[in-house]
PDB file of N, CA and C in Angstrom:
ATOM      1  N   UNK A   1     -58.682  -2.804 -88.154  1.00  0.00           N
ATOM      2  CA  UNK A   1     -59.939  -3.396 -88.572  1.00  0.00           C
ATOM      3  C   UNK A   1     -59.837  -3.781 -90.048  1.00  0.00           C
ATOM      4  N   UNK A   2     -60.266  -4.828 -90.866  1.00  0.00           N
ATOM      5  CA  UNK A   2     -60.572  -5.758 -91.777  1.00  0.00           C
ATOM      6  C   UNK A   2     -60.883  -4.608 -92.269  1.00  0.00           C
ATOM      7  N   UNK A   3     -61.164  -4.061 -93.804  1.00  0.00           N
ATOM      8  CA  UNK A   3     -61.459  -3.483 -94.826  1.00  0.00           C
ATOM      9  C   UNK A   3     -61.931  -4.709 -95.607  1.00  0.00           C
ATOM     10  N   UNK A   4     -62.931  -4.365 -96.704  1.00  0.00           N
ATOM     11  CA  UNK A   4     -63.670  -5.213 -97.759  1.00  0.00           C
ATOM     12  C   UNK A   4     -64.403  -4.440 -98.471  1.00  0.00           C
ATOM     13  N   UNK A   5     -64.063  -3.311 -99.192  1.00  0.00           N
ATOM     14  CA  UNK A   5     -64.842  -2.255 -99.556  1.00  0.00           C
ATOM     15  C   UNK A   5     -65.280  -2.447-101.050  1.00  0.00           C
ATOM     16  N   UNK A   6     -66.660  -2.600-101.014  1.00  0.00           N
ATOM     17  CA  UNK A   6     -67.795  -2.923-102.233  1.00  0.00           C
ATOM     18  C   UNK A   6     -67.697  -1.640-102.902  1.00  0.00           C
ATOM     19  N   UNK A   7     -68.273  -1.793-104.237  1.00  0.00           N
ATOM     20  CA  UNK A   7     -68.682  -0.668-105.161  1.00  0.00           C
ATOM     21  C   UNK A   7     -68.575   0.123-104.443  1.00  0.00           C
ATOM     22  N   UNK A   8     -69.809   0.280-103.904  1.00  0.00           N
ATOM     23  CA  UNK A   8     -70.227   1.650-103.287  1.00  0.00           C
ATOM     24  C   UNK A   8     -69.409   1.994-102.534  1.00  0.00           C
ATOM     25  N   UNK A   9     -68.705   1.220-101.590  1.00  0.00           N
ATOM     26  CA  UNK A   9     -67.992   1.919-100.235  1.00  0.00           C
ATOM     27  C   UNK A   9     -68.346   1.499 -99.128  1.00  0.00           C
ATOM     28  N   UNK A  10     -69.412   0.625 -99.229  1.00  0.00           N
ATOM     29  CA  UNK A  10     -69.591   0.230 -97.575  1.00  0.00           C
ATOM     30  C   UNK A  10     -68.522  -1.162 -97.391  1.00  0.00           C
ATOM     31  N   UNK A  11     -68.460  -1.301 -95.825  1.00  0.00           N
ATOM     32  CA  UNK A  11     -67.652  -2.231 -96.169  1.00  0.00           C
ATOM     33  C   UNK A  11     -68.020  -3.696 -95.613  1.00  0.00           C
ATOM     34  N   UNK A  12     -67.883  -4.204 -96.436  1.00  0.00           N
ATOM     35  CA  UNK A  12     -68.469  -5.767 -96.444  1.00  0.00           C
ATOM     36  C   UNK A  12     -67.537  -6.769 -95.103  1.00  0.00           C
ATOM     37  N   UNK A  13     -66.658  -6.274 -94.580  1.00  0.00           N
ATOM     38  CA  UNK A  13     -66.049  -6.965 -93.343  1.00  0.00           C
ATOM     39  C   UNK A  13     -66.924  -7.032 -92.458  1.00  0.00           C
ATOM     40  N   UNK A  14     -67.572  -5.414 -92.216  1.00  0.00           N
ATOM     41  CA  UNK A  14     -68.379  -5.017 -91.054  1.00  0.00           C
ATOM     42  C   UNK A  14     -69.590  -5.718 -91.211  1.00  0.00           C
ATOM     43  N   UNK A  15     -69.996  -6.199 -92.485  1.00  0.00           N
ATOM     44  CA  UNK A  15     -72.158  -6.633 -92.553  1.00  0.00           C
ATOM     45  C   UNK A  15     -71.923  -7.781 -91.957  1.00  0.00           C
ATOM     46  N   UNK A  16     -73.460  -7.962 -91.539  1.00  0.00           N
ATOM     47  CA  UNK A  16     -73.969  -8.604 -90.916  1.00  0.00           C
ATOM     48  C   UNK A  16     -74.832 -10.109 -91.509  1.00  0.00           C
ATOM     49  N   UNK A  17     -74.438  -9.813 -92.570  1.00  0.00           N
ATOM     50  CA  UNK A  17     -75.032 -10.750 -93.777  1.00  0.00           C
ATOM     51  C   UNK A  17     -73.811 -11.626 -94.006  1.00  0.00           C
ATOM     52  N   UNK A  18     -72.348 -10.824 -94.319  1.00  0.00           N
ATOM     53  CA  UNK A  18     -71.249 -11.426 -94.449  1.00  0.00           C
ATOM     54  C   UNK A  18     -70.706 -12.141 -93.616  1.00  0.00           C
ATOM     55  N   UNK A  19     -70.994 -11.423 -92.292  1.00  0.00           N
ATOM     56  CA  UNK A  19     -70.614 -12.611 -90.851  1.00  0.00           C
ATOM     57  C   UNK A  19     -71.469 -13.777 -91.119  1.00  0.00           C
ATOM     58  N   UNK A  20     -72.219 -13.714 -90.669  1.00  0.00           N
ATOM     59  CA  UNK A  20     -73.656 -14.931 -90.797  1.00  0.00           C
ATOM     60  C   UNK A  20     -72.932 -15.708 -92.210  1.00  0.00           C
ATOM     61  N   UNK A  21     -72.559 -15.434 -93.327  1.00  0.00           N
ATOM     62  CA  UNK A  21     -72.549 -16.138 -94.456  1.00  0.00           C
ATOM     63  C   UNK A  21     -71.361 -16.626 -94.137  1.00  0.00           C
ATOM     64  N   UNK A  22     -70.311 -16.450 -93.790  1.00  0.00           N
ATOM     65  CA  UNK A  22     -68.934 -17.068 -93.816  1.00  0.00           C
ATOM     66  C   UNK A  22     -69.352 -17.955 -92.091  1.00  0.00           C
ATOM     67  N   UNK A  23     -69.961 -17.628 -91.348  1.00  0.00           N
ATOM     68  CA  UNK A  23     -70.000 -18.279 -90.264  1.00  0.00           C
ATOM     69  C   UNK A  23     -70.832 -19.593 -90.065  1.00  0.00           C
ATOM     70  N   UNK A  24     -71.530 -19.707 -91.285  1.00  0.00           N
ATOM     71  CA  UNK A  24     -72.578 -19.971 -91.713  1.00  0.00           C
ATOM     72  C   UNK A  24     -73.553 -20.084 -90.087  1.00  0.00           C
ATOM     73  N   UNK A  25     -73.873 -18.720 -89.858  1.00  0.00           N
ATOM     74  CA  UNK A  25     -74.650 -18.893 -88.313  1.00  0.00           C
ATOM     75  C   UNK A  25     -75.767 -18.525 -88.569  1.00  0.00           C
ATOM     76  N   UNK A  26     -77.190 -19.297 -88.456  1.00  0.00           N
ATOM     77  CA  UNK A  26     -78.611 -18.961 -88.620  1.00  0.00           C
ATOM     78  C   UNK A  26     -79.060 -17.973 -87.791  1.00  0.00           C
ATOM     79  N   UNK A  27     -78.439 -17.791 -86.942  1.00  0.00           N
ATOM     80  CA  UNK A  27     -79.409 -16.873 -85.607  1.00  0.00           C
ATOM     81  C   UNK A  27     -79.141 -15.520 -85.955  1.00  0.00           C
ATOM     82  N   UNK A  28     -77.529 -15.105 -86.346  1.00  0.00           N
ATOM     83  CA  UNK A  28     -77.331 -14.053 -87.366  1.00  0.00           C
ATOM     84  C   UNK A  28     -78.049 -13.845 -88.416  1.00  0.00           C
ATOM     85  N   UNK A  29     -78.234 -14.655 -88.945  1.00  0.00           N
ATOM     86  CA  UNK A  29     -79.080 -13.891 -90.357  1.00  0.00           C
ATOM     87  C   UNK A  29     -80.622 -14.100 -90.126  1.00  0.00           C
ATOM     88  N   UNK A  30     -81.274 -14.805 -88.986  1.00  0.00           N
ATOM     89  CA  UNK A  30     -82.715 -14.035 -88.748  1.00  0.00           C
ATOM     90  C   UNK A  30     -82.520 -12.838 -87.453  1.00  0.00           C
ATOM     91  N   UNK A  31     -81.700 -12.600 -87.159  1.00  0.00           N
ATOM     92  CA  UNK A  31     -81.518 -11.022 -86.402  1.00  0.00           C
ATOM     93  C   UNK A  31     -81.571 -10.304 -87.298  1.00  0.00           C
ATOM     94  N   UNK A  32     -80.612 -10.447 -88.361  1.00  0.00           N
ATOM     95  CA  UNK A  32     -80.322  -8.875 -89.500  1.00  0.00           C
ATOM     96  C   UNK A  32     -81.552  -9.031 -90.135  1.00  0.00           C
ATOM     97  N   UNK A  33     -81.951 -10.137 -90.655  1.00  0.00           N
ATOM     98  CA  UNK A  33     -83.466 -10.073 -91.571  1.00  0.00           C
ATOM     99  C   UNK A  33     -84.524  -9.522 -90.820  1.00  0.00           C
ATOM    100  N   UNK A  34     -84.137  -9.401 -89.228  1.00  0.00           N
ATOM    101  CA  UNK A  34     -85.247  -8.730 -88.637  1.00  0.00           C
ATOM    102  C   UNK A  34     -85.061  -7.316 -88.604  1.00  0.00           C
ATOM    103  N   UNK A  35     -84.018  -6.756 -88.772  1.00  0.00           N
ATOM    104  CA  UNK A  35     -83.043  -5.974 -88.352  1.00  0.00           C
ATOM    105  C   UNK A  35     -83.148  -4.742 -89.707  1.00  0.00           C
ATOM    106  N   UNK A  36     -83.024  -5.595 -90.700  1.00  0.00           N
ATOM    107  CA  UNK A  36     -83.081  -5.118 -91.869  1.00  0.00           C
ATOM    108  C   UNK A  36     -84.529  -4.541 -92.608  1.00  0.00           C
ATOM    109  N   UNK A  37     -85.323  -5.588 -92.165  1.00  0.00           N
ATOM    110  CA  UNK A  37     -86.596  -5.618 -92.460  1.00  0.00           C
ATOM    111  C   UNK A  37     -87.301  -3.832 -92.118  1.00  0.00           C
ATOM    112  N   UNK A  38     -87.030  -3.531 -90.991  1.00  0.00           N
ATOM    113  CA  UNK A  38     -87.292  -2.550 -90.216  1.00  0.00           C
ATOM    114  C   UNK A  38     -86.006  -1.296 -90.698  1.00  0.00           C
ATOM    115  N   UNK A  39     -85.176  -1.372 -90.809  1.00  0.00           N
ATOM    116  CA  UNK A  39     -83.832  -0.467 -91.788  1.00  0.00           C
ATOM    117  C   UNK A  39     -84.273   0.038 -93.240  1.00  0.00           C
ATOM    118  N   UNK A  40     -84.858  -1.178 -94.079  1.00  0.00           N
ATOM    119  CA  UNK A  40     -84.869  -0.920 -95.262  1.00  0.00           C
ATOM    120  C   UNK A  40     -86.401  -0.627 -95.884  1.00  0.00           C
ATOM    121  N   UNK A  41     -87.374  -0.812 -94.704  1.00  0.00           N
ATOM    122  CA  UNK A  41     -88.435  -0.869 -94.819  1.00  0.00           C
ATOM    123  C   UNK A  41     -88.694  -1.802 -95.889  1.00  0.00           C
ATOM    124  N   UNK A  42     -88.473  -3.452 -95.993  1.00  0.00           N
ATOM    125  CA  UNK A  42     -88.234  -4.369 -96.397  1.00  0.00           C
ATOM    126  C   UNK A  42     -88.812  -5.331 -96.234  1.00  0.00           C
ATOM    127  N   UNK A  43     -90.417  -6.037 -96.126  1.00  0.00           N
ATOM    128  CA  UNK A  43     -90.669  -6.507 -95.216  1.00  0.00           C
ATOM    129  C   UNK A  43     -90.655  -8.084 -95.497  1.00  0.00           C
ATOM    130  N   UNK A  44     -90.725  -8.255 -96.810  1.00  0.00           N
ATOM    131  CA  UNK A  44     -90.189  -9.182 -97.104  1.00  0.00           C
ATOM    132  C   UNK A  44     -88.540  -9.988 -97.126  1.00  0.00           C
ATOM    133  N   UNK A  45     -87.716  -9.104 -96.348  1.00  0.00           N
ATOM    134  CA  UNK A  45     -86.219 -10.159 -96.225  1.00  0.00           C
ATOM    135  C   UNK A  45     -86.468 -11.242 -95.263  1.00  0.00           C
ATOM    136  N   UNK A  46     -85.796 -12.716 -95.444  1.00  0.00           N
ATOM    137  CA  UNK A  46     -85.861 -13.932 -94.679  1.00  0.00           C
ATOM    138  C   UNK A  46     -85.060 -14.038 -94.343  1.00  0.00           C
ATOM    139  N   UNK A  47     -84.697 -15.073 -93.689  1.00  0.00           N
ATOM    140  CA  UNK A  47     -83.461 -15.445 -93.106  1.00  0.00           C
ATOM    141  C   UNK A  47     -82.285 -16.110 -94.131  1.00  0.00           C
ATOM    142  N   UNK A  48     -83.348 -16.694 -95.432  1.00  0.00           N
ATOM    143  CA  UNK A  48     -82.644 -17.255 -96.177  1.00  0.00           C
ATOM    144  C   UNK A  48     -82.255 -16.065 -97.429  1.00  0.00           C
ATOM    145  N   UNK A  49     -82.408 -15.443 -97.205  1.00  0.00           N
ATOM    146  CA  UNK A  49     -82.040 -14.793 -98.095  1.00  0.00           C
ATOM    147  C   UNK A  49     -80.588 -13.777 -97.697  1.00  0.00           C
ATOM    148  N   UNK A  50     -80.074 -13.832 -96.276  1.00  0.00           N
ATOM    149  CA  UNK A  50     -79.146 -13.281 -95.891  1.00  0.00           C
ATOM    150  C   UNK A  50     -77.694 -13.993 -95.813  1.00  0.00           C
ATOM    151  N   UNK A  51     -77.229 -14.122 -97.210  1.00  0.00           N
ATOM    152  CA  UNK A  51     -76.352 -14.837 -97.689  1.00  0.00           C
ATOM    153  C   UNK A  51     -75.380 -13.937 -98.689  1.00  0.00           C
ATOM    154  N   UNK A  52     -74.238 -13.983 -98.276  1.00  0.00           N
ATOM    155  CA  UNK A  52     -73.185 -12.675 -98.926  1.00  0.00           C
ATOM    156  C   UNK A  52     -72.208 -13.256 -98.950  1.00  0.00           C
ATOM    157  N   UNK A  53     -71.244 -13.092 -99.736  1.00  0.00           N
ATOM    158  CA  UNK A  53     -69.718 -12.685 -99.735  1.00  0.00           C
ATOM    159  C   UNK A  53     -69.211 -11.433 -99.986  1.00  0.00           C
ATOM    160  N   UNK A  54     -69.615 -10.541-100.041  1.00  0.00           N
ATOM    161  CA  UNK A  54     -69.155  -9.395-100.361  1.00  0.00           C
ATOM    162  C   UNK A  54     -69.563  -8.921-101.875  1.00  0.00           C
ATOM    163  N   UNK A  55     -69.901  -7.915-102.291  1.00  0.00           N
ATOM    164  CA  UNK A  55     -70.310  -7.480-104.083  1.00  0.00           C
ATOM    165  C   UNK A  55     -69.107  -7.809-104.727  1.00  0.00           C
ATOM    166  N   UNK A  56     -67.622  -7.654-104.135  1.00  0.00           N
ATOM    167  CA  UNK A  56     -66.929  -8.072-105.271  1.00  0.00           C
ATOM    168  C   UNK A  56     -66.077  -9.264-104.906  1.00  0.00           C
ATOM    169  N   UNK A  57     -66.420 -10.108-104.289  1.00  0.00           N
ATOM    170  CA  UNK A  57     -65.961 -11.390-104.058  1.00  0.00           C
ATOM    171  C   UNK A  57     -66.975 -12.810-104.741  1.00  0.00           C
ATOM    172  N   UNK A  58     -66.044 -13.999-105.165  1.00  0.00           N
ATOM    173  CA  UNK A  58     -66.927 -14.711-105.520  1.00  0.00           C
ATOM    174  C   UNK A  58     -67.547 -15.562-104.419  1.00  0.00           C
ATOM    175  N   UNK A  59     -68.994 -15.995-104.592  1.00  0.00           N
ATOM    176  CA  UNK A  59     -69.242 -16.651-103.910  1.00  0.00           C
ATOM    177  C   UNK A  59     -70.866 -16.058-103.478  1.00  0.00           C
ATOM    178  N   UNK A  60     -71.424 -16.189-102.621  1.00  0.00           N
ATOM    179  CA  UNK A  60     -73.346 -15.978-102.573  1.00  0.00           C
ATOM    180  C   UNK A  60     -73.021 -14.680-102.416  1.00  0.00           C
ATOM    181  N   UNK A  61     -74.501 -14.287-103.279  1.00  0.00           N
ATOM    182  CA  UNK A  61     -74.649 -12.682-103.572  1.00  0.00           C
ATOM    183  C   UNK A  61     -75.942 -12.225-103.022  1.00  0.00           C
ATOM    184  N   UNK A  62     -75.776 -10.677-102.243  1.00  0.00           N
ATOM    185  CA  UNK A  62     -77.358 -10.655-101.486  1.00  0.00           C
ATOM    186  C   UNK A  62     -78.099 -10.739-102.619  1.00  0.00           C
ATOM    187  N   UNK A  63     -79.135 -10.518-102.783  1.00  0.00           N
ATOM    188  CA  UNK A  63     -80.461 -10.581-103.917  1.00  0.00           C
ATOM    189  C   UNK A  63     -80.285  -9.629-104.543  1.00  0.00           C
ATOM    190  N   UNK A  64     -80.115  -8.299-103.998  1.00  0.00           N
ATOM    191  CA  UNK A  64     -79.856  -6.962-105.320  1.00  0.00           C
ATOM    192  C   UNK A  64     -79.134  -7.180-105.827  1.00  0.00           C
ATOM    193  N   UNK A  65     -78.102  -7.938-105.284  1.00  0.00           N
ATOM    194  CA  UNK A  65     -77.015  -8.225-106.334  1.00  0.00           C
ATOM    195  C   UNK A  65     -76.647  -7.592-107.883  1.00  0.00           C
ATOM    196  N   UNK A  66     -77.557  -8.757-107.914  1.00  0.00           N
ATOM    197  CA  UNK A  66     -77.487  -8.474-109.545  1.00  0.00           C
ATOM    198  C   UNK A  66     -78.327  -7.090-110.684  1.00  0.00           C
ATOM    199  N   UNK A  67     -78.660  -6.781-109.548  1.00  0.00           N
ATOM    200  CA  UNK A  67     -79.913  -5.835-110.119  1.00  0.00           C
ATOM    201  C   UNK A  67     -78.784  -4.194-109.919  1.00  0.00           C
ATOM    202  N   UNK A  68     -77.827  -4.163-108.736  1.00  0.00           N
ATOM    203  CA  UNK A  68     -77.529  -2.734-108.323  1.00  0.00           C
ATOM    204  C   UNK A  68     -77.006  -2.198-109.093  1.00  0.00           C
ATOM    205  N   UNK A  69     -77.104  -0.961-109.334  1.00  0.00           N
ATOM    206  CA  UNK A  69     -76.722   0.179-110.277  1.00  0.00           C
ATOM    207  C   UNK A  69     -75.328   0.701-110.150  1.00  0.00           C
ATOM    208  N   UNK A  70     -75.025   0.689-108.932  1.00  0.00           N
ATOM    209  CA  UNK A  70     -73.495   0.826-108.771  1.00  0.00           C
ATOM    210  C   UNK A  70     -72.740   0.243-108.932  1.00  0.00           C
ATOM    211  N   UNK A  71     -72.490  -1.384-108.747  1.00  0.00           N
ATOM    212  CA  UNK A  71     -72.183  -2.312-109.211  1.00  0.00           C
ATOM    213  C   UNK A  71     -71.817  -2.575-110.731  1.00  0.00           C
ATOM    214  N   UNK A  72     -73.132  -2.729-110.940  1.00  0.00           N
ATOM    215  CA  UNK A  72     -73.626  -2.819-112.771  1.00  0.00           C
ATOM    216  C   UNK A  72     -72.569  -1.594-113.462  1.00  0.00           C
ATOM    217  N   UNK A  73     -72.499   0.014-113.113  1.00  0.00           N
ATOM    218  CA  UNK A  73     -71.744   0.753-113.778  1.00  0.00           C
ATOM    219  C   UNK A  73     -70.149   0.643-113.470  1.00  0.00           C
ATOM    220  N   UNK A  74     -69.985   0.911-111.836  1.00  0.00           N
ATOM    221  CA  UNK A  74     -68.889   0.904-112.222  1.00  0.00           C
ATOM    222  C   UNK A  74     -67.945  -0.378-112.841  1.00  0.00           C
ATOM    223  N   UNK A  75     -68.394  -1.352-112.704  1.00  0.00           N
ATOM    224  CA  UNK A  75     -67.876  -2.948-113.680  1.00  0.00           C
ATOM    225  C   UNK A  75     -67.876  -2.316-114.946  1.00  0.00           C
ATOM    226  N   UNK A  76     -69.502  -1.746-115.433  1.00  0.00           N
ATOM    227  CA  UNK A  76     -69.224  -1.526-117.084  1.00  0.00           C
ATOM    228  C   UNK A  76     -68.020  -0.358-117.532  1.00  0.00           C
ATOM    229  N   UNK A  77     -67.324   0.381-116.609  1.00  0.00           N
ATOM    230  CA  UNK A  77     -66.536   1.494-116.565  1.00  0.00           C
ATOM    231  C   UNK A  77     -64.811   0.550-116.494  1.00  0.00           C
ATOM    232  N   UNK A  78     -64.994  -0.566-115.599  1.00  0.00           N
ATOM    233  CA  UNK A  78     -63.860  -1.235-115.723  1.00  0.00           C
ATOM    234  C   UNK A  78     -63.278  -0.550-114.618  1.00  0.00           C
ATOM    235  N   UNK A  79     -63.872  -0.192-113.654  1.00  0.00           N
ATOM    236  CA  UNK A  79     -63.372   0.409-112.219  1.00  0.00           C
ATOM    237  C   UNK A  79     -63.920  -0.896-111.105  1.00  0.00           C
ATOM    238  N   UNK A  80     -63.286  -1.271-110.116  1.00  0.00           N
ATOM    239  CA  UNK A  80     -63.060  -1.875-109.062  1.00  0.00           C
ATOM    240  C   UNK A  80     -64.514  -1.399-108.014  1.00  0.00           C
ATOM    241  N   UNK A  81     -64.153   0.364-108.215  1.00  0.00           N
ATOM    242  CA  UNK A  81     -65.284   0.490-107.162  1.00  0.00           C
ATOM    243  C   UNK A  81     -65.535   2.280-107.611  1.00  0.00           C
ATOM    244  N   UNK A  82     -66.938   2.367-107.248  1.00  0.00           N
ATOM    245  CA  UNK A  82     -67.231   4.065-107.823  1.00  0.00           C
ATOM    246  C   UNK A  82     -66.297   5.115-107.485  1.00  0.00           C
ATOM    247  N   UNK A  83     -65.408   5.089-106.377  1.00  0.00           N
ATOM    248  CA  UNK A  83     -64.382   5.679-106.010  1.00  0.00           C
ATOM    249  C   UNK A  83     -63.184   5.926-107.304  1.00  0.00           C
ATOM    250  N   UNK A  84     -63.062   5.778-108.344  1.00  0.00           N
ATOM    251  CA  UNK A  84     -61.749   5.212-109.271  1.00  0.00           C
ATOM    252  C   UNK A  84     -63.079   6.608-110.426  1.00  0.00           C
ATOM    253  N   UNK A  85     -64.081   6.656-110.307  1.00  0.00           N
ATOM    254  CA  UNK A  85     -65.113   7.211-111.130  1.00  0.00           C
ATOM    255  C   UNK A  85     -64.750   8.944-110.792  1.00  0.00           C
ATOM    256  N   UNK A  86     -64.828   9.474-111.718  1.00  0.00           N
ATOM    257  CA  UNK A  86     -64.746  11.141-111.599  1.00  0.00           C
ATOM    258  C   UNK A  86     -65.971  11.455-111.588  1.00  0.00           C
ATOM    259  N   UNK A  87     -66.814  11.007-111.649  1.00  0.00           N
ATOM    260  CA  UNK A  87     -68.247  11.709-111.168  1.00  0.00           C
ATOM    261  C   UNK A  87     -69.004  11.293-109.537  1.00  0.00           C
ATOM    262  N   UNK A  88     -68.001  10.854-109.217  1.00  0.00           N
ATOM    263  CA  UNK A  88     -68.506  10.081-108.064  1.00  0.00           C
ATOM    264  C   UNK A  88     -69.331  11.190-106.929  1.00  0.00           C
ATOM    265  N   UNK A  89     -68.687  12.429-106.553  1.00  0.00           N
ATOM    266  CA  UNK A  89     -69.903  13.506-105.925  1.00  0.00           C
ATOM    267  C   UNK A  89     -71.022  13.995-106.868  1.00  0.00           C
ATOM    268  N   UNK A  90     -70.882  13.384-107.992  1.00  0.00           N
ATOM    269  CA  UNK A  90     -71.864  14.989-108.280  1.00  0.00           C
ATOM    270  C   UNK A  90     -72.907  13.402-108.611  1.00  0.00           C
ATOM    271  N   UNK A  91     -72.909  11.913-108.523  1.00  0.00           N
ATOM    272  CA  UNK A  91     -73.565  10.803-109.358  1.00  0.00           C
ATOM    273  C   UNK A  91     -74.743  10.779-108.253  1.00  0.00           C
ATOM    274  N   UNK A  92     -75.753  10.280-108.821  1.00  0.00           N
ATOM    275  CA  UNK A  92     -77.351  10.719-108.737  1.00  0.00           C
ATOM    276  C   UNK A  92     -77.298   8.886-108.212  1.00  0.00           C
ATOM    277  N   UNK A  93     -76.558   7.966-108.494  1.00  0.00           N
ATOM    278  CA  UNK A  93     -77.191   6.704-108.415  1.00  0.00           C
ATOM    279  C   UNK A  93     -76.179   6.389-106.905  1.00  0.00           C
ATOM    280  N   UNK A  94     -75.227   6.856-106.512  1.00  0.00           N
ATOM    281  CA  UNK A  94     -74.691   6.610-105.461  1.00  0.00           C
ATOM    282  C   UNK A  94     -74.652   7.462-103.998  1.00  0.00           C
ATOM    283  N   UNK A  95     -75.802   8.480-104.582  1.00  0.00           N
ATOM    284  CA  UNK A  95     -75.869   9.577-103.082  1.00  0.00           C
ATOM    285  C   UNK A  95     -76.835   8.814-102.212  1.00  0.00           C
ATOM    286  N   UNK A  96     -77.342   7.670-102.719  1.00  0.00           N
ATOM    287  CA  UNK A  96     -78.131   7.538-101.388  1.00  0.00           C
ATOM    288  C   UNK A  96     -77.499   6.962-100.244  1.00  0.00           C
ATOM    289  N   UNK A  97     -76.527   5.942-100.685  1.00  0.00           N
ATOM    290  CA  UNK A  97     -75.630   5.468-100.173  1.00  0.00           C
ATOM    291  C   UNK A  97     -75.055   6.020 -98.924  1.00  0.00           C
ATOM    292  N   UNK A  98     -74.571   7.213-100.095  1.00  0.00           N
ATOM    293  CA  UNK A  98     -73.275   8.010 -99.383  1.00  0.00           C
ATOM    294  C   UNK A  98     -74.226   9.208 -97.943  1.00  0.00           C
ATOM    295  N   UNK A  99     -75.321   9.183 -98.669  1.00  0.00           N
ATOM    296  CA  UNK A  99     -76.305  10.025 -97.553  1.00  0.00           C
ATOM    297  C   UNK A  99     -76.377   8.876 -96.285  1.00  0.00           C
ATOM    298  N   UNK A 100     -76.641   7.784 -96.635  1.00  0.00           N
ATOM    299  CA  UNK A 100     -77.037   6.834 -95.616  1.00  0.00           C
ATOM    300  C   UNK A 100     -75.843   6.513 -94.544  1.00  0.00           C
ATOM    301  N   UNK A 101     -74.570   5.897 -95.667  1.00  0.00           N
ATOM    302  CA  UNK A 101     -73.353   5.504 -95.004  1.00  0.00           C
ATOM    303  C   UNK A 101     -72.175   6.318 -95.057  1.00  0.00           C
ATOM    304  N   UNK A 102     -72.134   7.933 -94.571  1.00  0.00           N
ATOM    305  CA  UNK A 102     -71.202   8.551 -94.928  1.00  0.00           C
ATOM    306  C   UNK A 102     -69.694   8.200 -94.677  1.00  0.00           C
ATOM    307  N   UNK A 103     -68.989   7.141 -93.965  1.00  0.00           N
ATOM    308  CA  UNK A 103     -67.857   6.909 -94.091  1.00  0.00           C
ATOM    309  C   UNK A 103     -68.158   5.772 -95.855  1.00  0.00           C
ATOM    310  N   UNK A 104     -68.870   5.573 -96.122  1.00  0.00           N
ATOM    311  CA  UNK A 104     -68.714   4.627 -97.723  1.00  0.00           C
ATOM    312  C   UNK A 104     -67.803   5.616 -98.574  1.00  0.00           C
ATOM    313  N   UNK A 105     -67.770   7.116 -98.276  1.00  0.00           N
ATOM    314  CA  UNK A 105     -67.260   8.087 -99.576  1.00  0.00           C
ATOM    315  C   UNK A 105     -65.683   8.027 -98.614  1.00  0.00           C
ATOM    316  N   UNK A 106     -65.662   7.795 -97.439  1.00  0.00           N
ATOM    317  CA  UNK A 106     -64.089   7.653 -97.018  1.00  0.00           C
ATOM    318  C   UNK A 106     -63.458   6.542 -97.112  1.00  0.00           C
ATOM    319  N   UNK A 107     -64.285   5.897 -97.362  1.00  0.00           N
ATOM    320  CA  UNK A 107     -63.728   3.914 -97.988  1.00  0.00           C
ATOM    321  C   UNK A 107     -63.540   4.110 -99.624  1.00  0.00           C
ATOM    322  N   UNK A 108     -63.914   4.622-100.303  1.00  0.00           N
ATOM    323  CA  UNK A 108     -63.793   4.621-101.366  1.00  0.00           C
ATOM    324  C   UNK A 108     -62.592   5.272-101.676  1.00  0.00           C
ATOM    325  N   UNK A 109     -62.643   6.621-100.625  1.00  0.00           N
ATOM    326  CA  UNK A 109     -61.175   7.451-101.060  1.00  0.00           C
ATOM    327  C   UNK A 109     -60.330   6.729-101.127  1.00  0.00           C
ATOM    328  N   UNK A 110     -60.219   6.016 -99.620  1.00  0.00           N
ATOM    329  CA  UNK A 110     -58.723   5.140 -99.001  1.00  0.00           C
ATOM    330  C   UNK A 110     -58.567   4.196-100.068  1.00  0.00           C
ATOM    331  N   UNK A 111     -59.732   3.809-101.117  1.00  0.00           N
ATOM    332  CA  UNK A 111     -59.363   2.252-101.746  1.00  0.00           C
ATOM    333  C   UNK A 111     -58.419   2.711-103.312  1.00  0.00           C
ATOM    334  N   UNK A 112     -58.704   3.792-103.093  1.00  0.00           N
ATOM    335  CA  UNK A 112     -58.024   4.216-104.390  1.00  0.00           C
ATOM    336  C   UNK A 112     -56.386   3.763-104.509  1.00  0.00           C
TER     337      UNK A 112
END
């Protein structure tokens, strides 16, 4: 299976945002926006807004994009991905993640 492992650890091969965006397929990205909506308790995601390449690839960025905290640090650290970080169990900004997507902390290991 494809690996594409973001900051955090999830992996961007598997989303559903990233299929739809490279496929460029509409019916995909109003499933996940429905999909998501109800996941993230989100109720505002559209269809147009489900547009990705991955957090560390160039090219369309979901909307947190630019805003995420994991992202934002580990770049300012000059690490690839929070995995490369020595605080990475004990960090307060990436447990939700890792609570949510527990293979993200085994993607991170492997990316090392």
């Amino acid at each position: 299976m494809e690996k594409l492992i973001s900051c955090c650890g999830l992996n961007c091969a598997t989303c559903d945002a990233r299929i739809a965006t490279l496929a460029n397929d509409d019916e995909l990205r109003r499933q996940t926006a429905e999909k998501w909506k109800v996941m993230y308790n989100a109720p505002g995601i559209t269809p147009e807004m489900i547009n990705c390449t991955g957090c560390r690839k160039e090219g369309a960025h979901i909307g947190h994009w630019a805003e995420c905290g994991m992202r934002s640090c580990a770049s300012s650290k000059g690490f690839s991905t929070c995995g490369q970080c020595g605080s990475l169990l004990s960090c307060d900004t990436i447990k939700p993640v890792l609570q949510f997507a527990p293979d993200a902390l085994e993607n991170l290991r492997e990316a090392l």
